[in-house]
Protein backbone atom coordinates (compact mmCIF):
# COMPACT_ATOMS: atom_id res chain seq x y z
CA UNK A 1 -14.88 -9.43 -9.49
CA UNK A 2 -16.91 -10.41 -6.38
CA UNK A 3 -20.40 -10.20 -6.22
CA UNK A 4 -21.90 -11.55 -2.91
CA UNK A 5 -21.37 -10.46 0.43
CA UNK A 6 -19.88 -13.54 1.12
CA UNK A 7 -16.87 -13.20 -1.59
CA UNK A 8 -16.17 -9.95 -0.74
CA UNK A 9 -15.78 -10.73 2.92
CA UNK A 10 -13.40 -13.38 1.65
CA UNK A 11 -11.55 -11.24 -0.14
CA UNK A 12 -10.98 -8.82 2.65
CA UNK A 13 -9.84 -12.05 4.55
CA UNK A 14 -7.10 -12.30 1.73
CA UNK A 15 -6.09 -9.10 1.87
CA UNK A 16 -5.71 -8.60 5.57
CA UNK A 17 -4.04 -12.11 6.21
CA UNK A 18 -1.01 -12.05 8.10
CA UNK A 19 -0.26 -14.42 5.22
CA UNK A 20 0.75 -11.66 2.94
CA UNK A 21 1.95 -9.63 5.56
CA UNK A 22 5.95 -9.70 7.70
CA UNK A 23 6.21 -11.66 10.42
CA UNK A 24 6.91 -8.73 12.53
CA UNK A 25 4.06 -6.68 10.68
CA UNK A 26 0.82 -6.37 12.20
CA UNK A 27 -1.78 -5.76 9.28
CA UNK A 28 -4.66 -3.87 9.87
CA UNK A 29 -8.39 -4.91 9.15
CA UNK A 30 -10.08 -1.95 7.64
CA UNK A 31 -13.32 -3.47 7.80
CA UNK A 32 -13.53 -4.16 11.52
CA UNK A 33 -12.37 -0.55 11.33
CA UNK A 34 -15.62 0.79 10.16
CA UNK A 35 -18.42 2.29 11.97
CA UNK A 36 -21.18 2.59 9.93
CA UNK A 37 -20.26 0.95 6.68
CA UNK A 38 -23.52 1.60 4.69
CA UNK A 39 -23.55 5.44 5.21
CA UNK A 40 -22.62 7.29 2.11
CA UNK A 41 -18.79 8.34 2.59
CA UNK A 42 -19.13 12.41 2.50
CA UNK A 43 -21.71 12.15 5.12
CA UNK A 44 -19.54 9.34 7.19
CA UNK A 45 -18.58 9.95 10.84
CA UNK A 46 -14.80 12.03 10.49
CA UNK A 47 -13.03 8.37 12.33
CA UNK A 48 -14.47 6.29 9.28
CA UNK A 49 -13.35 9.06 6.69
CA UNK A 50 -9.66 9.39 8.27
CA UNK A 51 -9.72 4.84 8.04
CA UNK A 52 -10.48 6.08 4.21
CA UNK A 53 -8.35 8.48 3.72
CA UNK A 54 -5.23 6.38 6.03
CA UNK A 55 -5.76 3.43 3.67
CA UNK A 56 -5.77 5.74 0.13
CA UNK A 57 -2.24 6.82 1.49
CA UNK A 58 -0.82 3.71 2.47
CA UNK A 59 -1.70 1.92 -0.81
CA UNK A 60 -0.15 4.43 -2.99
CA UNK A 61 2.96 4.58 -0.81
CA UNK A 62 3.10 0.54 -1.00
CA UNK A 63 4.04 1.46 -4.55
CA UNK A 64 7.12 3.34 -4.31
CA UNK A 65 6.00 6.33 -5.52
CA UNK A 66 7.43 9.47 -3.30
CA UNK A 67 5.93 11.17 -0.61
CA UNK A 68 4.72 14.58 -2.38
CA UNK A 69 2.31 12.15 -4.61
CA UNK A 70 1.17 10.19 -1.53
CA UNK A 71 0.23 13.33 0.13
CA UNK A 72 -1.62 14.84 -3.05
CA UNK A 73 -3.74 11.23 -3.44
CA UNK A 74 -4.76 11.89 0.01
CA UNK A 75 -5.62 15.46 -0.26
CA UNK A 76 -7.38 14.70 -2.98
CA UNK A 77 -9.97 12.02 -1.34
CA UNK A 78 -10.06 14.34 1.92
CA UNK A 79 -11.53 17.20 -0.36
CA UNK A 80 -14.10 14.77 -1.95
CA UNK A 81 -14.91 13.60 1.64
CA UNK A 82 -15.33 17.53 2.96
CA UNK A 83 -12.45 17.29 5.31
CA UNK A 84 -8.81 19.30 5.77
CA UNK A 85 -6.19 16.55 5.94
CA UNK A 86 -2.66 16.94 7.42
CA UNK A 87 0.32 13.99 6.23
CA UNK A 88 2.90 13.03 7.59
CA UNK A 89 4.78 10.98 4.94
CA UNK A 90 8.19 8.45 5.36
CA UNK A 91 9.76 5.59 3.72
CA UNK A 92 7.21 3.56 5.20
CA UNK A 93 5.31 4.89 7.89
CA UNK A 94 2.04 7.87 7.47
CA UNK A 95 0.90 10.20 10.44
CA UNK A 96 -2.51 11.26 9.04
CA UNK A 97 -4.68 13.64 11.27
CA UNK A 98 -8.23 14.81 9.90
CA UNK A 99 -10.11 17.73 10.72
CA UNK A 100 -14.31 18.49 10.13
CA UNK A 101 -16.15 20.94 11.67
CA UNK A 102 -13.92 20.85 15.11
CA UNK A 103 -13.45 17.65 15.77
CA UNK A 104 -10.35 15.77 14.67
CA UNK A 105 -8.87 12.53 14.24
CA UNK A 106 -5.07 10.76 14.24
CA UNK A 107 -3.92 7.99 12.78
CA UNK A 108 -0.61 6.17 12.15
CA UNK A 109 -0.19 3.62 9.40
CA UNK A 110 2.85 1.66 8.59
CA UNK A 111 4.44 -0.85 5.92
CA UNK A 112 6.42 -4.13 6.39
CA UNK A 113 8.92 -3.29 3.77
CA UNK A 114 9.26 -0.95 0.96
CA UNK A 115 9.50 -1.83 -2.81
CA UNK A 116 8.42 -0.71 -6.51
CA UNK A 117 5.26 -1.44 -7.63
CA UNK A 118 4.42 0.94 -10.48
CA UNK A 119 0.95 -0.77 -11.47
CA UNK A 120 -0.16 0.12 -8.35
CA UNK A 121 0.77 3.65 -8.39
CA UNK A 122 -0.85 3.30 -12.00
CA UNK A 123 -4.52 1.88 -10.55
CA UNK A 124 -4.72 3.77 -7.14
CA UNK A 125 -4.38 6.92 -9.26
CA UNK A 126 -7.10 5.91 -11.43
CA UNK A 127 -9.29 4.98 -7.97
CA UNK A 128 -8.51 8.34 -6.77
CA UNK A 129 -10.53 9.85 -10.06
CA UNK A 130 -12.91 7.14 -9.26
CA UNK A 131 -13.57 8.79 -5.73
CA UNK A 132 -13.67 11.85 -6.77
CA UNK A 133 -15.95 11.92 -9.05
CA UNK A 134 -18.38 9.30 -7.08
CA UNK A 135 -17.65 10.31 -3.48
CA UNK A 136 -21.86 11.48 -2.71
CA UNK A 137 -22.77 7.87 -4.02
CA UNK A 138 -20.41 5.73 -2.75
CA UNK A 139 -20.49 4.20 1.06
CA UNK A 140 -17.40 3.54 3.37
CA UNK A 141 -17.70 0.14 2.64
CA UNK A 142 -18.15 0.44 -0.99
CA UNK A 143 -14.17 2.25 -1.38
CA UNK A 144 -12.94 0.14 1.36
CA UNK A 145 -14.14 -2.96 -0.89
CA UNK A 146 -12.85 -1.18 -4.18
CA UNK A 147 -9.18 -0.69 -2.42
CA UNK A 148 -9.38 -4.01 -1.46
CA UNK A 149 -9.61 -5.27 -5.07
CA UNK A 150 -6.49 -3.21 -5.92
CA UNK A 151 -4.45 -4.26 -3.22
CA UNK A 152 -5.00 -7.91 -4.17
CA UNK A 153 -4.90 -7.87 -8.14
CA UNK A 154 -1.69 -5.98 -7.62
CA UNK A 155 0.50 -8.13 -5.18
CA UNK A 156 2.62 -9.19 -8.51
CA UNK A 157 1.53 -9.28 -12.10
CA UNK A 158 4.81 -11.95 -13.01
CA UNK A 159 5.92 -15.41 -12.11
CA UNK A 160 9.86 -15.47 -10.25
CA UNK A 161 10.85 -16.45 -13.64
CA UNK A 162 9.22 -14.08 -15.51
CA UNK A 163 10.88 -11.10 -13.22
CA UNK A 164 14.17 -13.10 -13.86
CA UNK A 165 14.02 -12.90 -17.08
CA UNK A 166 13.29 -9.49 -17.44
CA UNK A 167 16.03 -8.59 -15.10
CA UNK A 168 18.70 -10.96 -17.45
CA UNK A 169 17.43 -8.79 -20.42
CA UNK A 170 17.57 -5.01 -18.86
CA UNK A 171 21.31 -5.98 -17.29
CA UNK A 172 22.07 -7.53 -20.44
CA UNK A 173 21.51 -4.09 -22.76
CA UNK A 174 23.05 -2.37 -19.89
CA UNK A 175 25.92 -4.58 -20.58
CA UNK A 176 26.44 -3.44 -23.79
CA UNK A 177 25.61 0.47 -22.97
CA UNK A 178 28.77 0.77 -20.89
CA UNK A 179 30.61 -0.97 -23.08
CA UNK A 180 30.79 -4.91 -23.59
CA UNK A 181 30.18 -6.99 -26.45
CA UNK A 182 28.52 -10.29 -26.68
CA UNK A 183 30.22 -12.77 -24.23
CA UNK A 184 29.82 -10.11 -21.34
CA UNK A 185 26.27 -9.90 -22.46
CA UNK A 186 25.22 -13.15 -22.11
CA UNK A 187 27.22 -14.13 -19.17
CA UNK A 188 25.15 -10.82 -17.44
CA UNK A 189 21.90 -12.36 -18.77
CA UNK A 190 22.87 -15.82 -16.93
CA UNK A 191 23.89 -13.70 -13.66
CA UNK A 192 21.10 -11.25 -13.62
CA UNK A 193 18.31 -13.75 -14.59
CA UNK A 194 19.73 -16.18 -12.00
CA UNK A 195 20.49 -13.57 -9.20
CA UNK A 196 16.91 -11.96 -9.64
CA UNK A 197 15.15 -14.89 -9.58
CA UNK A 198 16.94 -15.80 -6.01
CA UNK A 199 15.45 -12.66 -4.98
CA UNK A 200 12.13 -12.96 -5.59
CA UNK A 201 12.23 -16.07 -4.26
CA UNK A 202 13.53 -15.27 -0.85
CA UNK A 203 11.53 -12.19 -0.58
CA UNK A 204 8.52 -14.13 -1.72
CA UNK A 205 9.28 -16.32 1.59
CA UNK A 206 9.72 -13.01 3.41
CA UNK A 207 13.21 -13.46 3.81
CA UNK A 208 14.50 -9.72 5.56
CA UNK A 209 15.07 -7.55 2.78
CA UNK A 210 19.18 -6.68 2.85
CA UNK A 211 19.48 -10.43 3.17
CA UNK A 212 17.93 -11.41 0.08
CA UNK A 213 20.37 -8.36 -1.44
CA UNK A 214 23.28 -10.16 -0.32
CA UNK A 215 22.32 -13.53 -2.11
CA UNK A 216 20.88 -12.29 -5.16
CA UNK A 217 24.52 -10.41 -5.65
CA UNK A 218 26.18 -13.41 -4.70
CA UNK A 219 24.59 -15.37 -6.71
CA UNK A 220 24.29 -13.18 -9.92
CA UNK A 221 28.34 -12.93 -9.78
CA UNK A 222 28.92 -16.47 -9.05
CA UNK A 223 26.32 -17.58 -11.97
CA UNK A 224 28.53 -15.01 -13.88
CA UNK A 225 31.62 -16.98 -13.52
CA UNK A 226 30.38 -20.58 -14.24
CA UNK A 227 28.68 -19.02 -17.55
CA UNK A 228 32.38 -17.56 -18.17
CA UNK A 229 33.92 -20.79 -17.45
CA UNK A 230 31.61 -23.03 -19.37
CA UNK A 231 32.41 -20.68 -22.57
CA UNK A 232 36.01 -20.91 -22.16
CA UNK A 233 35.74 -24.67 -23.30
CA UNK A 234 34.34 -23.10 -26.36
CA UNK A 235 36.71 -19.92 -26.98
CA UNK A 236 40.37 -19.53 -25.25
CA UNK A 237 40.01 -16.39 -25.06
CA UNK A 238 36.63 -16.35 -22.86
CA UNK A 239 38.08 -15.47 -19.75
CA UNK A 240 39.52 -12.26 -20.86
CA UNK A 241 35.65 -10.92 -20.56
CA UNK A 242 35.25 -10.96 -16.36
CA UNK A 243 34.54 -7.09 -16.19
CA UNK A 244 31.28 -7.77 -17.09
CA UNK A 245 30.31 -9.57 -13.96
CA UNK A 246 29.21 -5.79 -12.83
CA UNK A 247 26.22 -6.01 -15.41
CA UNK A 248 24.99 -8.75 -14.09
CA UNK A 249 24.60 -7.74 -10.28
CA UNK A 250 23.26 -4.58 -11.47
CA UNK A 251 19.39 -5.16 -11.46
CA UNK A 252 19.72 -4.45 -7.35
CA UNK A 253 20.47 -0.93 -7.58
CA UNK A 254 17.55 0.90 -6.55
CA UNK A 255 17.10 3.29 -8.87
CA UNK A 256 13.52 4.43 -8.11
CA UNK A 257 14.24 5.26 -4.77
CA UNK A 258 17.22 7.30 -5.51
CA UNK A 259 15.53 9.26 -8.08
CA UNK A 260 12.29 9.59 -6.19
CA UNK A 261 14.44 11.02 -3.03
CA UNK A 262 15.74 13.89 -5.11
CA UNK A 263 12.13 14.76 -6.37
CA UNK A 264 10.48 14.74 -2.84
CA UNK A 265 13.86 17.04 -1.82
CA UNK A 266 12.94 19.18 -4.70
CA UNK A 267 9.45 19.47 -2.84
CA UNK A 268 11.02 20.17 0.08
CA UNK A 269 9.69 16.95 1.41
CA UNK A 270 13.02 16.25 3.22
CA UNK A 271 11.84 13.46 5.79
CA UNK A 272 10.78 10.87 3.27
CA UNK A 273 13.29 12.34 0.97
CA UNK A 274 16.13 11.86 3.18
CA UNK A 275 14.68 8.24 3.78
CA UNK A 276 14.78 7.15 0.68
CA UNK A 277 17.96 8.44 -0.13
CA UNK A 278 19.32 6.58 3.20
CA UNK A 279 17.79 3.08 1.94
CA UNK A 280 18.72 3.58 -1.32
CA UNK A 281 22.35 3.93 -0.19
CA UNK A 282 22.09 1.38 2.34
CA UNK A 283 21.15 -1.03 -0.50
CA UNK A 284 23.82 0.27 -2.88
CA UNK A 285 26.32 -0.56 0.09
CA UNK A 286 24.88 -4.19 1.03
CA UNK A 287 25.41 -4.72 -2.90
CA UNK A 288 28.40 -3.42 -3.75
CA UNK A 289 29.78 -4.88 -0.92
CA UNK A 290 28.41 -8.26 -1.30
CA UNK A 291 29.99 -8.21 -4.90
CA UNK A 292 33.37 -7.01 -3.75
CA UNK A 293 33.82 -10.26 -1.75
CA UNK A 294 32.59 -12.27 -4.16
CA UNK A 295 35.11 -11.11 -6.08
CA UNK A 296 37.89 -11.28 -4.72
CA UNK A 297 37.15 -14.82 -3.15
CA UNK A 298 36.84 -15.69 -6.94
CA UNK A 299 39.64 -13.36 -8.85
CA UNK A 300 37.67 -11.05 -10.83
CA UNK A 301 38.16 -7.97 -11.45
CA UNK A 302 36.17 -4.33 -12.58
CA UNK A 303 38.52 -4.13 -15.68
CA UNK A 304 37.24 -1.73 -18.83
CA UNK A 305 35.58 -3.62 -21.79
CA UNK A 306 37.92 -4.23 -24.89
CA UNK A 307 36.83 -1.83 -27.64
CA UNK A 308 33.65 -3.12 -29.83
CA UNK A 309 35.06 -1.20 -33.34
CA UNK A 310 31.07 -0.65 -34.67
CA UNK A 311 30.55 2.51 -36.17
CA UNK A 312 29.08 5.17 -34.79
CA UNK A 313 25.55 4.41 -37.00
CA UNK A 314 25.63 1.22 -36.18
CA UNK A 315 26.27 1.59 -32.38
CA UNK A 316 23.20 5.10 -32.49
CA UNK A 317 21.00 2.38 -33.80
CA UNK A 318 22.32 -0.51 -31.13
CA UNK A 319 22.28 1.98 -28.08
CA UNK A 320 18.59 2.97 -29.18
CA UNK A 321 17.31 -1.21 -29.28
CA UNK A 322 19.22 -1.75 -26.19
CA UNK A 323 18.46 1.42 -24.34
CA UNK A 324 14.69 0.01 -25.38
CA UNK A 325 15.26 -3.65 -24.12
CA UNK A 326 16.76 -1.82 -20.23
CA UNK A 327 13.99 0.30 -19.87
CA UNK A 328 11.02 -2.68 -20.72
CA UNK A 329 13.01 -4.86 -18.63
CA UNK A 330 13.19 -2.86 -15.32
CA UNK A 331 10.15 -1.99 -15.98
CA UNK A 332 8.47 -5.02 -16.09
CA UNK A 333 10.55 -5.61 -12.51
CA UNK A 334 8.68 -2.85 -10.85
CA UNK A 335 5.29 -4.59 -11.98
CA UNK A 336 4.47 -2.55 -15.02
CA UNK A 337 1.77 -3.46 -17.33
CA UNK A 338 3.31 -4.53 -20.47
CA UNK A 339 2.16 -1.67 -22.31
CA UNK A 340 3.39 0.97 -19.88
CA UNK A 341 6.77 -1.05 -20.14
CA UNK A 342 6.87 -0.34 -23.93
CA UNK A 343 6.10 3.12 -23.23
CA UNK A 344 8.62 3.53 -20.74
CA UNK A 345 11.01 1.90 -23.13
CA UNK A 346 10.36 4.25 -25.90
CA UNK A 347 11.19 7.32 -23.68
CA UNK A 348 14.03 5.64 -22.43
CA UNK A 349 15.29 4.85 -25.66
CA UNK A 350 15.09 8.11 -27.15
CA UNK A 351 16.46 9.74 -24.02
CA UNK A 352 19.06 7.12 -23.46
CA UNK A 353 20.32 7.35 -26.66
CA UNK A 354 20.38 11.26 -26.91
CA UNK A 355 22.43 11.30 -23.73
CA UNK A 356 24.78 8.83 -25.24
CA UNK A 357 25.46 10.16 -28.71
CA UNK A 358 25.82 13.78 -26.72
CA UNK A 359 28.70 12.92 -24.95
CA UNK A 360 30.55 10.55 -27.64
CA UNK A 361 29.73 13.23 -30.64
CA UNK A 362 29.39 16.43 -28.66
CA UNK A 363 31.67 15.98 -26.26
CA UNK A 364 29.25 17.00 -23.25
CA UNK A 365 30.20 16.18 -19.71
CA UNK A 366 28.47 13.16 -18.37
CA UNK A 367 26.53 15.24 -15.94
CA UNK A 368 25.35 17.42 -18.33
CA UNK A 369 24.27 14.80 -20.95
CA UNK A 370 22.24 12.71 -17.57
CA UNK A 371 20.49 16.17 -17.41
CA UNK A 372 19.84 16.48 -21.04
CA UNK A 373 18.29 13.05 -20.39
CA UNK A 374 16.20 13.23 -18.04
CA UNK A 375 14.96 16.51 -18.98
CA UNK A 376 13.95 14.86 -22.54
CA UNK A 377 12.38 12.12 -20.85
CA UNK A 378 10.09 14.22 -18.78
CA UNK A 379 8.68 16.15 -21.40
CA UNK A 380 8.08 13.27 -23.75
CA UNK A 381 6.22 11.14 -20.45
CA UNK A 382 4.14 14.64 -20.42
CA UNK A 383 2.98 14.03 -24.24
CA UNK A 384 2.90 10.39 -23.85
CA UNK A 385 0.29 11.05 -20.73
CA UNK A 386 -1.75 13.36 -22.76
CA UNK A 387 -3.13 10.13 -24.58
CA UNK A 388 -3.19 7.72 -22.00
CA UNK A 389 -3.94 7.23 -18.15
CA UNK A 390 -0.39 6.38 -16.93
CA UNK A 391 1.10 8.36 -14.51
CA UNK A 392 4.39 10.35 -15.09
CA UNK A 393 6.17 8.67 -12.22
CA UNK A 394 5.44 5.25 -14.14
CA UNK A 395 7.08 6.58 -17.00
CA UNK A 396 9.80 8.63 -16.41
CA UNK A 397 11.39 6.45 -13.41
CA UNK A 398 11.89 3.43 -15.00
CA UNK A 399 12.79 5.02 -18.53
CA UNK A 400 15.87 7.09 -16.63
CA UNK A 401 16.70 4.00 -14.01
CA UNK A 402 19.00 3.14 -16.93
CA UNK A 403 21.05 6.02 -16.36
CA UNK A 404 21.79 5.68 -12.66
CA UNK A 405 25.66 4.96 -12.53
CA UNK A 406 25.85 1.26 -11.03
CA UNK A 407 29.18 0.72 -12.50
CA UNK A 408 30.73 4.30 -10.77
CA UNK A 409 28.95 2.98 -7.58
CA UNK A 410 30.42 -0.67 -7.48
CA UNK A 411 34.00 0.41 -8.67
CA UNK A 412 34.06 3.39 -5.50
CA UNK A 413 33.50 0.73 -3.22
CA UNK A 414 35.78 -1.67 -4.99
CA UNK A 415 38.83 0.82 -4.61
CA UNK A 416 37.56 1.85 -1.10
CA UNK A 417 37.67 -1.50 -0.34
CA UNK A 418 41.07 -2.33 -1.85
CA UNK A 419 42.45 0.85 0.19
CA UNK A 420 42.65 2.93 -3.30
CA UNK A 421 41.41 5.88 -1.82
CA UNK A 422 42.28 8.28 -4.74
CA UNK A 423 40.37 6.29 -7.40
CA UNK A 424 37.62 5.94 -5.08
CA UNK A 425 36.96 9.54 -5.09
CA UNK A 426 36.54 9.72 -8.15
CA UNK A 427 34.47 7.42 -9.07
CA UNK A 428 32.72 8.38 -6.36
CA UNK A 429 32.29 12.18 -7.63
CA UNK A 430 31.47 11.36 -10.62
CA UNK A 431 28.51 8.87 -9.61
CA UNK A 432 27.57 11.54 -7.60
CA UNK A 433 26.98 14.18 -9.62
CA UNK A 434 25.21 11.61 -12.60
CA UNK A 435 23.05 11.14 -9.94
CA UNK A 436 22.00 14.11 -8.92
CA UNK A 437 21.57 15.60 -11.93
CA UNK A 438 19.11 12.85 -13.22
CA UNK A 439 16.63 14.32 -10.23
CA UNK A 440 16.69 17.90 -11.49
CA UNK A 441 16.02 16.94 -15.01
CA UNK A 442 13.03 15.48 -14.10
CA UNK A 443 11.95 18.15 -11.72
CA UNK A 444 12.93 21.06 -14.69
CA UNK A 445 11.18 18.51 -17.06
CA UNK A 446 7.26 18.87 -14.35
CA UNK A 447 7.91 22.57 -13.89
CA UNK A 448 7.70 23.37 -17.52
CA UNK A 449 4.54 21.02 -18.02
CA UNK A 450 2.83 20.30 -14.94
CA UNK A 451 1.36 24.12 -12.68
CA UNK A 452 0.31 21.71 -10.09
CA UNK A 453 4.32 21.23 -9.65
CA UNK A 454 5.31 24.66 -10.67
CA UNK A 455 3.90 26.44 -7.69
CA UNK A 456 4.58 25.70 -3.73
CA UNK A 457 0.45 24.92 -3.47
């Protein structure tokens, strides 16, 4: 932690640093934003407060949280600071206009990209309590410097290969959830770690983000093959195992976004709702598409996975270890704390499973049993936070992300591409539906446990 002047100056150098920041991005300075940096904030001019308040919202939208949490963070530091604050919120833009005692300020902050970063969400929530309760001590320089230290400790807690790795596990146990056994498995591991880790890379040279889509799909389904083909010197019967190619180009499926989008519809936020929803279906498009041509340059095809012939004890207790292993892994992709991965991955396991066993033993529609899921998982991320500081979003996202349909999505646009219209619609329905149901479990799951969410305001 700094301690002079002189190191925290550098460290606002760091964080402002076009460095760190797209090309096309120009980042702001907060500091040479202030006016009178040594005045306590709640007596602070209203421009210096707004700067505050601007910054608060922009952090905690730099995680990928949705818009109706954005807005509360900020509402909640404009109350500490005695002022009335109006938001604005989008993918990745904030119109923030503050109003004291007749005078008001505007003004418009904005993000380079968009992403996941749940430890953020995690620590600016745990700043905002910070504020809060600290507001008539603190200065404007004083939070400015204390945001700055989040913003930097939080860029990315893992090495490329460490996010790799992670990603090669999660599509790996979501290999065996739909179905494969243990060649698909680790050929997905190969793909996923290998196609992830070209992602990170390219983004981490701030390569535009749909591009580095494109190559990490490319690449997952082309690692894929060579893992298939080296095997096949091994086992004749290797080949047989393609389908699973569509685990392994899974881990780019943005399942926070999507889910997010329904809850900030659910709030009636329907600008960054409908945002998010658009980018997470541009993405699933780019992806989908990318792997389509991949294979067919390469012959493979979305086949279903031979039959496994476990029983159904040993493939409760299976689903529940790899339901576990999904969740930690995507987890730990959206920069979670490893302990907040393992609690994600116990909810997820647990709900996962139940949703699982509901449609094999109780026959339950699919849509139905992603309700039943996500439902479950909300309420147990509601005990969970009872005992510990993380915040539902950090918990229930990632633990459900396993759910989202990425094999419904990639075969609708494998049929629409092939000109099978008929089987395209129904895949297509059906990912639908999983999908939107997944959303209003969630929501049902806050209504029942959260009165903040229950009532309009």
């Amino acid at each position: 932690m700094p301690e002079t002047d002189d190191e925290w100056n550098e460290l606002a150098e760091v964080v402002s640093s076009s460095k760190f920041h797209h090309p096309h991005h120009m980042p702001v300075r907060w500091h040479k934003t202030i006016r009178n940096g040594d005045m306590r904030a709640v007596d602070a001019e209203l421009a210096d407060k707004t700067a505050v308040i601007a910054r608060v919202g922009i952090l905690t939208l730099s995680g990928g949280t949705g818009g109706w949490r954005v807005r509360e963070a900020m509402n909640r530091i404009a109350r500490a600071l005695g002022v009335v604050c109006s938001a604005d919120v989008s993918l990745l833009t904030i119109e923030c206009t503050c109003v004291d005692r007749g005078q008001h300020e505007t003004l418009i902050v904005t993000l380079p990209t968009t992403g996941v970063n749940t430890e953020r969400v995690w620590r600016m929530e745990t700043l905002m309590k910070d504020f809060e309760n600290c507001a008539s001590q603190l200065t404007i320089r004083e939070m400015h410097r204390l945001m700055d230290q989040v913003e930097y400790q939080t860029r990315s807690s893992y090495s490329p290969a460490q996010v790799g790795f992670a990603s090669a596990l999660a599509c790996a146990a979501f290999v065996f959830l739909l179905g494969g056994g243990p060649i698909e498995m680790l050929c997905a591991f190969v793909g996923a770690g290998v196609g992830n880790f070209t992602r990170r890379k390219l983004g981490d040279h701030r390569i535009t983000h749909f591009a580095c889509v494109g190559a990490a799909v490319s690449a997952a389904c082309v690692a894929y093959l060579l893992t298939l083909l080296a095997l096949s010197f091994l086992l004749p019967n290797a080949m047989s195992h393609e389908a699973g190619y569509i685990g392994a180009m899974l881990f780019v499926i943005p399942g926070f976004p999507l889910i997010t989008s329904g809850l900030d519809i659910a709030k009636l936020d329907f600008k960054s709702g409908i945002e998010r929803l658009c980018y997470a279906l541009t993405v699933i498009l780019v992806a989908t598409l990318f792997g389509w041509l991949v294979a067919t340059v390469v012959h493979l095809q979305p086949d279903n996975f031979a039959p496994l012939g476990l029983s159904p004890e040993v493939t409760c207790l299976l689903r529940l270890a790899m339901s576990f292993c999904g969740v930690f892994g995507f987890s730990i992709m959206f920069n979670s704390p490893v302990k907040m991965a393992a609690l994600a991955g116990v909810i997820g396991a647990v709900a996962n499973t139940l949703r699982l066993e509901a449609v094999d033993l109780a026959s339950m529609p699919p849509e139905a049993a992603a309700l039943l899921g996500a439902l479950v998982a909300g309420l147990l991320a509601s005990e969970i936070r009872k005992r510990y500081t993380y915040p539902r979003i950090s918990l229930t996202v990632p633990s459900i992300v396993i759910m989202v349909p990425g094999l419904y999505m990639y075969r609708a646009v494998y049929y629409l591409a092939n000109y099978q219209v008929t089987n395209c619609l129904i895949w297509l329905t059906r990912a639908s539906l999983i999908v939107t149901f997944l959303p209003i479990g969630l929501a049902c799951a806050r209504i029942l446990t959260d009165r903040h969410w229950r009532y309009n305001s």
